[in-house]
N, C-alpha and C. Protein backbone atom coordinates (compact mmCIF):
# COMPACT_ATOMS: atom_id res chain seq x y z
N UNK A 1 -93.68 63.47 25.81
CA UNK A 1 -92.53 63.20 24.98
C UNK A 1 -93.04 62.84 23.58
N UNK A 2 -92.18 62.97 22.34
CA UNK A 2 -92.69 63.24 21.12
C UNK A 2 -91.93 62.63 20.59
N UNK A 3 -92.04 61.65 19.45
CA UNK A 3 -91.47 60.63 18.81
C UNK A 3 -90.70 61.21 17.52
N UNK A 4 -89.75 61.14 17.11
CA UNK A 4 -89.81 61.18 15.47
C UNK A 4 -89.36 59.71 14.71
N UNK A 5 -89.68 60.32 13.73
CA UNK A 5 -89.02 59.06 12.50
C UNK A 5 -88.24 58.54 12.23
N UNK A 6 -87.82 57.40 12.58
CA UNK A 6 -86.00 57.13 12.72
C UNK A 6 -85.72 56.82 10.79
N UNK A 7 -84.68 57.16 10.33
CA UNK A 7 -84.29 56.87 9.09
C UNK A 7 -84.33 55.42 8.79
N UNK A 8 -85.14 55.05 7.61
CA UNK A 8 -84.88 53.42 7.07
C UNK A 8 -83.83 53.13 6.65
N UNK A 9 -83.04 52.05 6.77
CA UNK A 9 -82.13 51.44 6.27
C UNK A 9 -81.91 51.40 4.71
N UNK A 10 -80.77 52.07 4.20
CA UNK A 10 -80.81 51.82 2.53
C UNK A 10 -79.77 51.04 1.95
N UNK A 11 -78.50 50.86 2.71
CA UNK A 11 -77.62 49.88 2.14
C UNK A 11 -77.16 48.59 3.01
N UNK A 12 -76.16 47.77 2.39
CA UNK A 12 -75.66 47.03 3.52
C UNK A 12 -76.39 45.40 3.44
N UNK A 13 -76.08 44.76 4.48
CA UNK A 13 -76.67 43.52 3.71
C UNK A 13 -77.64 43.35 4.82
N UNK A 14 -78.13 44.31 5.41
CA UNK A 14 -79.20 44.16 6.36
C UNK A 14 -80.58 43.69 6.07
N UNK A 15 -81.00 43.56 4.82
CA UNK A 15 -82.31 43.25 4.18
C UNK A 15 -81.92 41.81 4.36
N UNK A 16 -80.99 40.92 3.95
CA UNK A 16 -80.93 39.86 3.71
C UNK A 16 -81.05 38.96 4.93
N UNK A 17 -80.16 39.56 5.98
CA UNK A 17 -79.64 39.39 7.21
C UNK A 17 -80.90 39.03 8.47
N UNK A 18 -81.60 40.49 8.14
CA UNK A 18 -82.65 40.71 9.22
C UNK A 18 -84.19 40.21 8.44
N UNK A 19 -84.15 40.69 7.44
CA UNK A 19 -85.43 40.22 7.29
C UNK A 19 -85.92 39.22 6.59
N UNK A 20 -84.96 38.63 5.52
CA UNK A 20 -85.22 37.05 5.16
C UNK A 20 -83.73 36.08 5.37
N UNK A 21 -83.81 35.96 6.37
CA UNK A 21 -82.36 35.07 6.87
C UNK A 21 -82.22 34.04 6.14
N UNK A 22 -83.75 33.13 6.32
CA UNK A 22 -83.31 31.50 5.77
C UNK A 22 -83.57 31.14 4.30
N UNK A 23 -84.27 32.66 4.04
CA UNK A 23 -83.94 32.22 2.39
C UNK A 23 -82.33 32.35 1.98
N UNK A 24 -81.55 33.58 2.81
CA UNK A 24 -80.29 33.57 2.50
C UNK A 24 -78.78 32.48 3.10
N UNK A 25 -79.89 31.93 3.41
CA UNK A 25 -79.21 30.69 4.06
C UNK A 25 -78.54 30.95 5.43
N UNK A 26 -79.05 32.24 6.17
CA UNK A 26 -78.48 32.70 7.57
C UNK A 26 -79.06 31.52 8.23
N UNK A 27 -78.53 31.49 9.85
CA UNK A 27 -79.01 30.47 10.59
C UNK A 27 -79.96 30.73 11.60
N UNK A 28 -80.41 32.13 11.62
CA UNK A 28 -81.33 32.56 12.45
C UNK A 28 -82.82 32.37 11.50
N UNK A 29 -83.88 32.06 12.31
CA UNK A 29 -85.58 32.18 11.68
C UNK A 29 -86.06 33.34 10.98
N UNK A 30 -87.07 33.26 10.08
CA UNK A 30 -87.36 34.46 9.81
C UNK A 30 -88.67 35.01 9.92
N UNK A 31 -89.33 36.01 10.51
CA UNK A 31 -90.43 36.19 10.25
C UNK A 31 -91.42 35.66 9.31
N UNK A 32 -90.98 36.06 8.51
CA UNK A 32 -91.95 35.85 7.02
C UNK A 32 -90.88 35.36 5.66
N UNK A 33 -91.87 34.49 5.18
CA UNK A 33 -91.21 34.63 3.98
C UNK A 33 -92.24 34.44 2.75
N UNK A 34 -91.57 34.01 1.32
CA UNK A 34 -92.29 33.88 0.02
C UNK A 34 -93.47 32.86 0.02
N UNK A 35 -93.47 31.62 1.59
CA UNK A 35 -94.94 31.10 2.15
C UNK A 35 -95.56 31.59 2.96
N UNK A 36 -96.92 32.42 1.72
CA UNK A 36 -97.73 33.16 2.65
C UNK A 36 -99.15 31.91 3.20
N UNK A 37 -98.82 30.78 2.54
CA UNK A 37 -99.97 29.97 2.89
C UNK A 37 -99.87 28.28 2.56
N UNK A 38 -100.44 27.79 3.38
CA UNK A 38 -100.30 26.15 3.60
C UNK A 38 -101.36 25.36 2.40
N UNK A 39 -100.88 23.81 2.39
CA UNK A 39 -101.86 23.22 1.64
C UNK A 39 -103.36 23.24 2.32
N UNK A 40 -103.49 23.79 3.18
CA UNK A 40 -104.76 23.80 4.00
C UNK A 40 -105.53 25.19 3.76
N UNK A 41 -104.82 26.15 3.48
CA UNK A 41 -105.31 27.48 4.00
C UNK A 41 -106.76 27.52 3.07
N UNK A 42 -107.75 28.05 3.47
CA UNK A 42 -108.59 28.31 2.89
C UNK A 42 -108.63 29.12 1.45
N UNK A 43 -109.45 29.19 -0.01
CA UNK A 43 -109.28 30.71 -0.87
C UNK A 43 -108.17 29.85 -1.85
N UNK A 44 -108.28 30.38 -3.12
CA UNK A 44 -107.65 29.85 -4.19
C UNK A 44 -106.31 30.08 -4.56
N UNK A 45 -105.62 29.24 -4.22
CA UNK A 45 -104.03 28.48 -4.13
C UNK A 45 -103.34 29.61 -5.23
N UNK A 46 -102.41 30.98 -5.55
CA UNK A 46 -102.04 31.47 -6.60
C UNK A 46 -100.68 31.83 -6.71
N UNK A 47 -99.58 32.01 -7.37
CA UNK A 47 -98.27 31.85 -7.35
C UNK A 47 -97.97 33.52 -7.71
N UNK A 48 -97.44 34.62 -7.10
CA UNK A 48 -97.34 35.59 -8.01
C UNK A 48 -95.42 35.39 -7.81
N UNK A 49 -95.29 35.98 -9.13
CA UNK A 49 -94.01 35.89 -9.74
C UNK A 49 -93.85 37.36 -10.52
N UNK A 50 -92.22 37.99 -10.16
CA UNK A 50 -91.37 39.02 -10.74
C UNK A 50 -90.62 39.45 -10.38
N UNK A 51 -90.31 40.65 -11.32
CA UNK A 51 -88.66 41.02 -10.76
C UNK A 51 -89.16 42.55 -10.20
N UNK A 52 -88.11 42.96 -9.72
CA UNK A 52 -88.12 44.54 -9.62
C UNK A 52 -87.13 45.21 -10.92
N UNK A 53 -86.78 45.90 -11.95
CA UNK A 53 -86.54 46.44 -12.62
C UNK A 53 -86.44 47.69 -12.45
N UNK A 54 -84.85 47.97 -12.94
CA UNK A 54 -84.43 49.72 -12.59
C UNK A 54 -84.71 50.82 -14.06
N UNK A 55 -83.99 51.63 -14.17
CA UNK A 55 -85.10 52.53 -14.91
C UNK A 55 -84.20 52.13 -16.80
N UNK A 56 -82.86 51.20 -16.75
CA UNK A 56 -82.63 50.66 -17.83
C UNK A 56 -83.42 49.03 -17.87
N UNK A 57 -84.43 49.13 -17.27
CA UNK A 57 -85.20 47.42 -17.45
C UNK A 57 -84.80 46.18 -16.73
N UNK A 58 -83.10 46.22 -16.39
CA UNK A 58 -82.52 45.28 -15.36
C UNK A 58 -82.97 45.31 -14.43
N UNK A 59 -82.90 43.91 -13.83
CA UNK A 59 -83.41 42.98 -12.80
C UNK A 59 -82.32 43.70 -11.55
N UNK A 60 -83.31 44.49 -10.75
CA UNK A 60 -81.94 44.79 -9.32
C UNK A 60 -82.07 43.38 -8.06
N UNK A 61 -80.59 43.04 -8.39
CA UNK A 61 -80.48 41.58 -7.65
C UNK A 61 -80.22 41.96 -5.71
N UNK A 62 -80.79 42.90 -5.59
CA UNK A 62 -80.96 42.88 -3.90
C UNK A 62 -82.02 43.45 -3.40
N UNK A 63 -83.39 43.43 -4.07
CA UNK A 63 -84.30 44.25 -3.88
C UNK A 63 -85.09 43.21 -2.64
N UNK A 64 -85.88 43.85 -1.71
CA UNK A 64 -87.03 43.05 -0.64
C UNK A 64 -88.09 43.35 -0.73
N UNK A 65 -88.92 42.29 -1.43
CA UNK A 65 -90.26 42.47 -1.80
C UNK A 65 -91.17 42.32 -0.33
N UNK A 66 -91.93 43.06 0.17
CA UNK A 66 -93.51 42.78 1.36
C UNK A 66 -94.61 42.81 0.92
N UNK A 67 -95.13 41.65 1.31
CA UNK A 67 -96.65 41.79 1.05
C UNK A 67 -97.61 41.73 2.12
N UNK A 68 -98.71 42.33 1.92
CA UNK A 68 -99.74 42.50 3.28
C UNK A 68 -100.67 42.14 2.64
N UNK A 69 -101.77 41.28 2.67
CA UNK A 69 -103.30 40.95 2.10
C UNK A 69 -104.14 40.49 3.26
N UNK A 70 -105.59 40.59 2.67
CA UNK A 70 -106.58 39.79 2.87
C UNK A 70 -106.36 38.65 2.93
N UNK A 71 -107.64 37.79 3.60
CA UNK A 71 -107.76 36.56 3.83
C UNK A 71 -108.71 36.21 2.08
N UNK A 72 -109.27 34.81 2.03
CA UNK A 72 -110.18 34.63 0.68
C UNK A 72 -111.60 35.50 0.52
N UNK A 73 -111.64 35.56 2.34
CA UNK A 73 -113.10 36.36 2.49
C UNK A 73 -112.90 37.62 2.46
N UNK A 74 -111.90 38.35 2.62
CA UNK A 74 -111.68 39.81 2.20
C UNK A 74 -111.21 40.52 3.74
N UNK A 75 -110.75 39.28 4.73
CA UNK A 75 -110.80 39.97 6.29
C UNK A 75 -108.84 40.23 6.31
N UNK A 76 -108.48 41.18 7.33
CA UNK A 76 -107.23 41.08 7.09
C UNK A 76 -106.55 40.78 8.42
N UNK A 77 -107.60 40.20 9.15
CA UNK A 77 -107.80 39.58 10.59
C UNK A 77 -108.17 38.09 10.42
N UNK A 78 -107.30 37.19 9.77
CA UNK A 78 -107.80 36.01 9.33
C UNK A 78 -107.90 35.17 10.54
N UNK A 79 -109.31 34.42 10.32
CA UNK A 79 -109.43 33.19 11.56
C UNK A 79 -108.95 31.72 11.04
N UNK A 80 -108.34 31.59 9.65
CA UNK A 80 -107.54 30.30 9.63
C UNK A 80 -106.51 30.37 9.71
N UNK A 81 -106.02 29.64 10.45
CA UNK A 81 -104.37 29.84 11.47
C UNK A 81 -103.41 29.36 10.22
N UNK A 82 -103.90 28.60 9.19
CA UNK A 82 -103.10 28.61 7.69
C UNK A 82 -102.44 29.15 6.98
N UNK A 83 -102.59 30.80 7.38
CA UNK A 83 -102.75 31.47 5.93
C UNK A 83 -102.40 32.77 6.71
N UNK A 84 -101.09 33.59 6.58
CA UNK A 84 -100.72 34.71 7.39
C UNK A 84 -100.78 35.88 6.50
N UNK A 85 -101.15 35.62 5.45
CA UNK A 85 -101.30 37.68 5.13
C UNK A 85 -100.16 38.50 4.90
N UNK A 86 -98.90 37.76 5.45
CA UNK A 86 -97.45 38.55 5.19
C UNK A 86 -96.96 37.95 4.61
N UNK A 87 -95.88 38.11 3.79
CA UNK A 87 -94.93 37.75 3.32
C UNK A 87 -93.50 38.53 2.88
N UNK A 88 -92.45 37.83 2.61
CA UNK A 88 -91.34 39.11 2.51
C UNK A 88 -90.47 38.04 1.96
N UNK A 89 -89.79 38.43 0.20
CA UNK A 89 -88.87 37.73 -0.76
C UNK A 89 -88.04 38.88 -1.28
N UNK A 90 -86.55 38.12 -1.06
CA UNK A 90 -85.30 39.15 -1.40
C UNK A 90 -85.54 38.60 -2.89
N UNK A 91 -85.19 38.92 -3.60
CA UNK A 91 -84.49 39.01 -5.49
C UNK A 91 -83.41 38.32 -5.29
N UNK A 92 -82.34 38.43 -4.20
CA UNK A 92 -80.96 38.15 -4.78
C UNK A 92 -80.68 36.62 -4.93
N UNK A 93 -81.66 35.45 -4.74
CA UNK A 93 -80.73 33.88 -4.01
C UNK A 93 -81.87 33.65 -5.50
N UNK A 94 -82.54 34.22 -6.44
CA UNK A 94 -83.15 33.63 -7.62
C UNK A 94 -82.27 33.83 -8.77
N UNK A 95 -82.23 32.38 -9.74
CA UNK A 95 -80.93 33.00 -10.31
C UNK A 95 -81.48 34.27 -11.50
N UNK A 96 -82.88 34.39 -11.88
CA UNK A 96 -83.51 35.58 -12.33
C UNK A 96 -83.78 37.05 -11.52
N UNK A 97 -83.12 36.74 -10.44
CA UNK A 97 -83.81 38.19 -9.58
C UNK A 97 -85.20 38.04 -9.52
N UNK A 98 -86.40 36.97 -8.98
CA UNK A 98 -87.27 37.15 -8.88
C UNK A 98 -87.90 37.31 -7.85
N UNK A 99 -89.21 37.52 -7.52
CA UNK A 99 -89.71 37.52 -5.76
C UNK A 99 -90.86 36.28 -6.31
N UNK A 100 -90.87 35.48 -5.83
CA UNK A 100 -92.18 34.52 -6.02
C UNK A 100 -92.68 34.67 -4.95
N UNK A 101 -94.21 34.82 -4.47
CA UNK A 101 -94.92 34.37 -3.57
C UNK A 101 -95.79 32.90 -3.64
N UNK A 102 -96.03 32.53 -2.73
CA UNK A 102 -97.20 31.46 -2.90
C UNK A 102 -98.13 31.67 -1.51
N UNK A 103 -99.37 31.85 -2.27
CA UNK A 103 -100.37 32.63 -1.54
C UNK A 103 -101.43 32.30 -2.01
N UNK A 104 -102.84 32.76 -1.75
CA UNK A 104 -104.14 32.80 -2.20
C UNK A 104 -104.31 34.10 -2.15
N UNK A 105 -105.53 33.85 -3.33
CA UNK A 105 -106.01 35.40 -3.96
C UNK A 105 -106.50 36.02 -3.04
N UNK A 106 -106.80 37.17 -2.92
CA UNK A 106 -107.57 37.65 -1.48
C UNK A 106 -108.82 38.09 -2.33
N UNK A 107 -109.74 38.04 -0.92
CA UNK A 107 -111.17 38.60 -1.31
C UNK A 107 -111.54 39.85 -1.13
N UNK A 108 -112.63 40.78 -2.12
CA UNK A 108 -112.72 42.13 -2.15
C UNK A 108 -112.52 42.60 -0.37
N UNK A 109 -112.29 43.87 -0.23
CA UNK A 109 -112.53 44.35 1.57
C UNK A 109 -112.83 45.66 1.09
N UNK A 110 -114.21 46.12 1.49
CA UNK A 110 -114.56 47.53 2.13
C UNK A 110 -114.58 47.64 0.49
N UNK A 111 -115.61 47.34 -0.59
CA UNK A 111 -115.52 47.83 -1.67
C UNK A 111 -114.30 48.29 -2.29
N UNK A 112 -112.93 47.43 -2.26
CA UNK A 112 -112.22 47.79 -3.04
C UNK A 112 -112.15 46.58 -3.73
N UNK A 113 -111.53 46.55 -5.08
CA UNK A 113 -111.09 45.20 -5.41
C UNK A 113 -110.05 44.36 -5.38
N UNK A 114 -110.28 43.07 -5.37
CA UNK A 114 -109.08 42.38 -4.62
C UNK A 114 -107.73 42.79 -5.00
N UNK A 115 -106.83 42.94 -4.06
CA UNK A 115 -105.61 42.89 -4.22
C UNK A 115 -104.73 43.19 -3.11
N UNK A 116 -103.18 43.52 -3.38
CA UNK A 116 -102.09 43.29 -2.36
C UNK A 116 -101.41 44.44 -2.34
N UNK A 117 -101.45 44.21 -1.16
CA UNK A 117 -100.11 45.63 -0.62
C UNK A 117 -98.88 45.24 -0.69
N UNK A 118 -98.01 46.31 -1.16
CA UNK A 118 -97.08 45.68 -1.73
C UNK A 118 -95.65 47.11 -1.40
N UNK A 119 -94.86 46.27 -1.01
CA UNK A 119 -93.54 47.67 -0.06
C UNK A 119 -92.33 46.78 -0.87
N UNK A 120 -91.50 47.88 -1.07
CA UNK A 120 -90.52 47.63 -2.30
C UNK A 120 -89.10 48.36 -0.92
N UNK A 121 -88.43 47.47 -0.73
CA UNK A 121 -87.23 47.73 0.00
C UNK A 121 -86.05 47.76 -0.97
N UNK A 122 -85.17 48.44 -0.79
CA UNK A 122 -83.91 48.40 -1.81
C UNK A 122 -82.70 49.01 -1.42
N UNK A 123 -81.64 49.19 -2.07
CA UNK A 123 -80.43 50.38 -1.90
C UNK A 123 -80.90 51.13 -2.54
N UNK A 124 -80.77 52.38 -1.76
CA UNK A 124 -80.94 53.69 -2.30
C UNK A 124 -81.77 54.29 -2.36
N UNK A 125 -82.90 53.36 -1.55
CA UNK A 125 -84.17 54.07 -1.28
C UNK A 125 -84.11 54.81 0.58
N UNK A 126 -84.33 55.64 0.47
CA UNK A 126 -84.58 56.68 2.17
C UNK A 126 -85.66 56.19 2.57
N UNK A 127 -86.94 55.72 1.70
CA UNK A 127 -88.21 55.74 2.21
C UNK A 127 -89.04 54.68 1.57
N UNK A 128 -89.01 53.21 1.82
CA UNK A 128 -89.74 51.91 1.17
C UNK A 128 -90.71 52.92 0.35
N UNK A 129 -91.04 52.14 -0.80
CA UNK A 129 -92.12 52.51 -2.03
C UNK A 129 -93.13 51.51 -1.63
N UNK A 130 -94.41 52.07 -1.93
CA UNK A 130 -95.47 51.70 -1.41
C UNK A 130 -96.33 51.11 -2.73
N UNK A 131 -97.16 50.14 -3.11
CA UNK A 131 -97.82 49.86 -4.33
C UNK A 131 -98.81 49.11 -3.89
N UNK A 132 -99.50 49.06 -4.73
CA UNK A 132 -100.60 47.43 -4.97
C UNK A 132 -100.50 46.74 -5.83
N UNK A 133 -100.72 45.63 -5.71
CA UNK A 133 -100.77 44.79 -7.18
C UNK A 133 -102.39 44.47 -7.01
N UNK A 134 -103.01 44.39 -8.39
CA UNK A 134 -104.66 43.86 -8.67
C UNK A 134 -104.23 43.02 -9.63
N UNK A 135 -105.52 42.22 -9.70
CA UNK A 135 -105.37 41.10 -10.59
C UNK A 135 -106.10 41.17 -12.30
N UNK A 136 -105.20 40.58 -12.89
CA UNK A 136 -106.25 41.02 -14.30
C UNK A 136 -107.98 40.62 -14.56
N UNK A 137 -108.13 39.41 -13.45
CA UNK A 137 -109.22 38.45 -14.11
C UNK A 137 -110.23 39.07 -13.19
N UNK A 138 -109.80 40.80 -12.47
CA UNK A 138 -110.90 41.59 -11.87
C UNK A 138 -111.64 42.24 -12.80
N UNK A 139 -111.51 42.92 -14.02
CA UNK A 139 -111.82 43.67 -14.56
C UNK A 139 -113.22 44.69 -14.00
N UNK A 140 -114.53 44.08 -13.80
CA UNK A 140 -115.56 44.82 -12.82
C UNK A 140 -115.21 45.51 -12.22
N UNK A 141 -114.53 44.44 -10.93
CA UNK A 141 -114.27 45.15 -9.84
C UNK A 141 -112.50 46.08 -9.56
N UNK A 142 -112.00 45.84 -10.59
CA UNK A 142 -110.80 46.74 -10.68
C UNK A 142 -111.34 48.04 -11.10
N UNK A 143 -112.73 48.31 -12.06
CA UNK A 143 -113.20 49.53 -12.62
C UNK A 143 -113.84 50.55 -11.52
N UNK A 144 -114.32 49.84 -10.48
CA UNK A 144 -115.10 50.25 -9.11
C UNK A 144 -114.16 50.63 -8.21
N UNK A 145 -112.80 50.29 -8.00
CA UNK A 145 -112.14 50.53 -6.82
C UNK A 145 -111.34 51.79 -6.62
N UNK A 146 -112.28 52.49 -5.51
CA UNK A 146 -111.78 53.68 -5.52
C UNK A 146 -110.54 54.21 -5.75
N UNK A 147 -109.55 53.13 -5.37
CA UNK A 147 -107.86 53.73 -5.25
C UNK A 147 -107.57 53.56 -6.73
N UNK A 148 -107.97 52.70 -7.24
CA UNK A 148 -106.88 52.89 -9.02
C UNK A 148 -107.82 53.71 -9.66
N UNK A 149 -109.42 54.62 -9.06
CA UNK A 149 -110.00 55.44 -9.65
C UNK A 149 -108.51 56.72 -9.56
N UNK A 150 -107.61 56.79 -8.86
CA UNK A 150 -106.84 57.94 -8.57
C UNK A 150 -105.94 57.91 -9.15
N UNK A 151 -105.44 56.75 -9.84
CA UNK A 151 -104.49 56.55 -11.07
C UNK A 151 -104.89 57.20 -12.04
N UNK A 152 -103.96 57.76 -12.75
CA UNK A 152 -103.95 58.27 -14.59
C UNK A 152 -104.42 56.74 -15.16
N UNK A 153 -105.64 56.87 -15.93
CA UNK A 153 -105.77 55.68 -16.93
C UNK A 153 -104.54 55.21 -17.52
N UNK A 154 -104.25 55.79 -18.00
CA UNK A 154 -103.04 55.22 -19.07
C UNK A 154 -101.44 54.60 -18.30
N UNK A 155 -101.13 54.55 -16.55
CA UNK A 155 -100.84 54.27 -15.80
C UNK A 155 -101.63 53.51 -14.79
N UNK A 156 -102.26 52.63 -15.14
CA UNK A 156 -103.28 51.11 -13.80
C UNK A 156 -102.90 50.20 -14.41
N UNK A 157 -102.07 50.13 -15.72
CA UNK A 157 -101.52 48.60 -16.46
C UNK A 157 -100.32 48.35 -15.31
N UNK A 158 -99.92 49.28 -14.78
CA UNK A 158 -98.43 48.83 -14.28
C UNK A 158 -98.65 48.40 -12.65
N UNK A 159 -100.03 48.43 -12.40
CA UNK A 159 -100.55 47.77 -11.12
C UNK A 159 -101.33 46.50 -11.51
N UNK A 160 -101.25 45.97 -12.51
CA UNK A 160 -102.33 44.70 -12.52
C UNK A 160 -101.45 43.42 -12.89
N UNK A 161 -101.71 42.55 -12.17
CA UNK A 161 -100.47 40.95 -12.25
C UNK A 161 -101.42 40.46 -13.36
N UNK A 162 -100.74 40.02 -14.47
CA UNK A 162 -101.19 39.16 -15.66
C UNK A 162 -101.52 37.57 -15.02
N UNK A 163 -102.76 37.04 -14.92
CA UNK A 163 -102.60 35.93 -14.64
C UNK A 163 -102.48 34.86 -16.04
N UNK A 164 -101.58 33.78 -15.86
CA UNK A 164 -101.17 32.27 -16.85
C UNK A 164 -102.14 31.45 -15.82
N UNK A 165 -102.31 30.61 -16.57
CA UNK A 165 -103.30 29.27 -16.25
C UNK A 165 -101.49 28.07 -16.39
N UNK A 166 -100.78 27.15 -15.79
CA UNK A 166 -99.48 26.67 -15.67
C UNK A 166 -100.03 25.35 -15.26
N UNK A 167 -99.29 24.17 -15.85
CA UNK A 167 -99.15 23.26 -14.70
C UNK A 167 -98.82 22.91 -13.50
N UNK A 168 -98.51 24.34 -12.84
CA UNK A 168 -98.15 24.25 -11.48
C UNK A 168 -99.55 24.62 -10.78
N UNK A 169 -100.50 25.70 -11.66
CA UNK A 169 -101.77 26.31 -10.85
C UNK A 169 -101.69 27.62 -11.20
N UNK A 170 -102.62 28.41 -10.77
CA UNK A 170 -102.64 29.77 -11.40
C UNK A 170 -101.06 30.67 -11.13
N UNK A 171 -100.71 31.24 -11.67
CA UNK A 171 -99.40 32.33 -11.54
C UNK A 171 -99.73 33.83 -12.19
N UNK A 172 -99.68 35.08 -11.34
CA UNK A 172 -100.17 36.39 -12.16
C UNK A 172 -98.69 36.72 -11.90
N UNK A 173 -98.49 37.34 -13.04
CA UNK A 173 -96.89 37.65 -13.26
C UNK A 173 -96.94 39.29 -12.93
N UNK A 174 -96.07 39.69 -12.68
CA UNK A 174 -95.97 41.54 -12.41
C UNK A 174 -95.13 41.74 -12.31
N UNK A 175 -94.52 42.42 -12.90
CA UNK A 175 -92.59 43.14 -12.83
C UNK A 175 -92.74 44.59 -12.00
N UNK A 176 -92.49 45.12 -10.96
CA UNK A 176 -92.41 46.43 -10.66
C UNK A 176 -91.02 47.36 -11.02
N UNK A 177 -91.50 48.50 -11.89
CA UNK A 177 -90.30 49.34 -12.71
C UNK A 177 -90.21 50.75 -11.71
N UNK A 178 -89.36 50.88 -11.20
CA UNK A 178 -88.67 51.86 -10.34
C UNK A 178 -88.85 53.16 -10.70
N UNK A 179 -88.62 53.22 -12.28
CA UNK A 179 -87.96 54.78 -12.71
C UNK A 179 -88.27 54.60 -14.50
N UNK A 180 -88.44 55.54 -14.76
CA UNK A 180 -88.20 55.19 -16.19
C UNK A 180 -89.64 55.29 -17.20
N UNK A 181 -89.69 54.37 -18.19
CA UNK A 181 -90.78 53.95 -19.02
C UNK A 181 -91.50 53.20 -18.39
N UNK A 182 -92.58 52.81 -18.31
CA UNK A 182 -93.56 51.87 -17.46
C UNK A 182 -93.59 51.53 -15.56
N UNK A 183 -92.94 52.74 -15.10
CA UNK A 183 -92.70 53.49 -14.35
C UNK A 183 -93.64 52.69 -13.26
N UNK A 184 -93.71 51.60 -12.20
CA UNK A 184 -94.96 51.27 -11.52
C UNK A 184 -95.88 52.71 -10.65
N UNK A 185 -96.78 52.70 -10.05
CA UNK A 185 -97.42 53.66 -9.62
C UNK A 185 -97.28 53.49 -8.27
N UNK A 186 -96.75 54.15 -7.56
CA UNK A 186 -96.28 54.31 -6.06
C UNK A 186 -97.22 55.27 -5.74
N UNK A 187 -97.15 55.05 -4.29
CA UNK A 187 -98.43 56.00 -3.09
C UNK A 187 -98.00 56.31 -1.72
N UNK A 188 -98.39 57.44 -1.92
CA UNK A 188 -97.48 58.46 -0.60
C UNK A 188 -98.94 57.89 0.76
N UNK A 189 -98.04 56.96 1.59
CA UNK A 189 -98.93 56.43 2.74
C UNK A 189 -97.97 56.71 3.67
């Protein structure tokens, strides 16, 4: 027997519902959310912050941000029970449309340089958009990593989170743009 692909969900308030309930104030648990990590977790404490942006620059207020990373050591099989590697933030309950995570940086894996997987849920998408975010304060090792070697130069700005130095602790900011001018760089996985 032979499987196919069941269609993803594109409208409806099922993002909010099913996959971040208690940020939306539902009464059911949620898998994951915008705490990808404890005051304990091992690897350096970092805040990433943004919006998703449609192809006129507005903030789309129902978008579901996922993230998948490394641990600090670069494993994606982490042995500190602290620190889960997932995370998942709707846009709509910020009064900016933002996704904040709070997480630690991850460490290089398999010669690439550090960074996050990153799945963009929305209306009107048939098929989640796939990205990475890298960090600016890689520069070396952002020049070495095979996958943004496959980017157009003049398109790897729209994969790299600006990090601020804040009184809260580090924050790399990144807006992902849908369509348009500054267009983020999506990957057929």
């Amino acid at each position: 027997m032979s499987y196919i692909q069941t269609p993803s969900q594109t409208v409806g308030p099922y993002f909010a519902y099913g996959l971040s309930p208690v940020q939306y104030l539902y009464d059911h648990s949620s898998v994951a959310t915008g705490m990808v990590r404890t005051p304990q977790t091992q690897g350096q404490p970092i805040t990433i912050v943004g919006r998703v942006l449609d192809g006129e620059g507005k903030p789309i207020p129902d978008a579901l941000i996922e993230i998948w990373q490394a641990d600090a050591q670069g494993n994606y099989n982490p042995q500190d029970s602290d620190f889960k590697g997932f995370g998942r933030f709707g846009t709509g309950p910020d009064v900016h449309n933002r996704f904040i995570f709070q997480t630690i940086k991850p460490g290089a894996v398999q010669g690439q340089a550090p960074h996050i997987t990153v799945v963009v849920f929305m209306r009107g998408l048939l098929v989640h958009a796939y990205t990475r975010l890298y960090f600016s304060d890689e520069n070396t090792a952002n020049a070495q990593d095979p996958v943004l070697q496959t980017v157009p130069s003049d398109r790897i700005a729209t994969l790299i989170a600006q990090r601020q130095e804040t009184g809260e602790g580090i924050v790399y900011q990144w807006d992902i743009v849908m369509q348009g001018e500054g267009e983020t760089v999506f990957f057929d996985v």
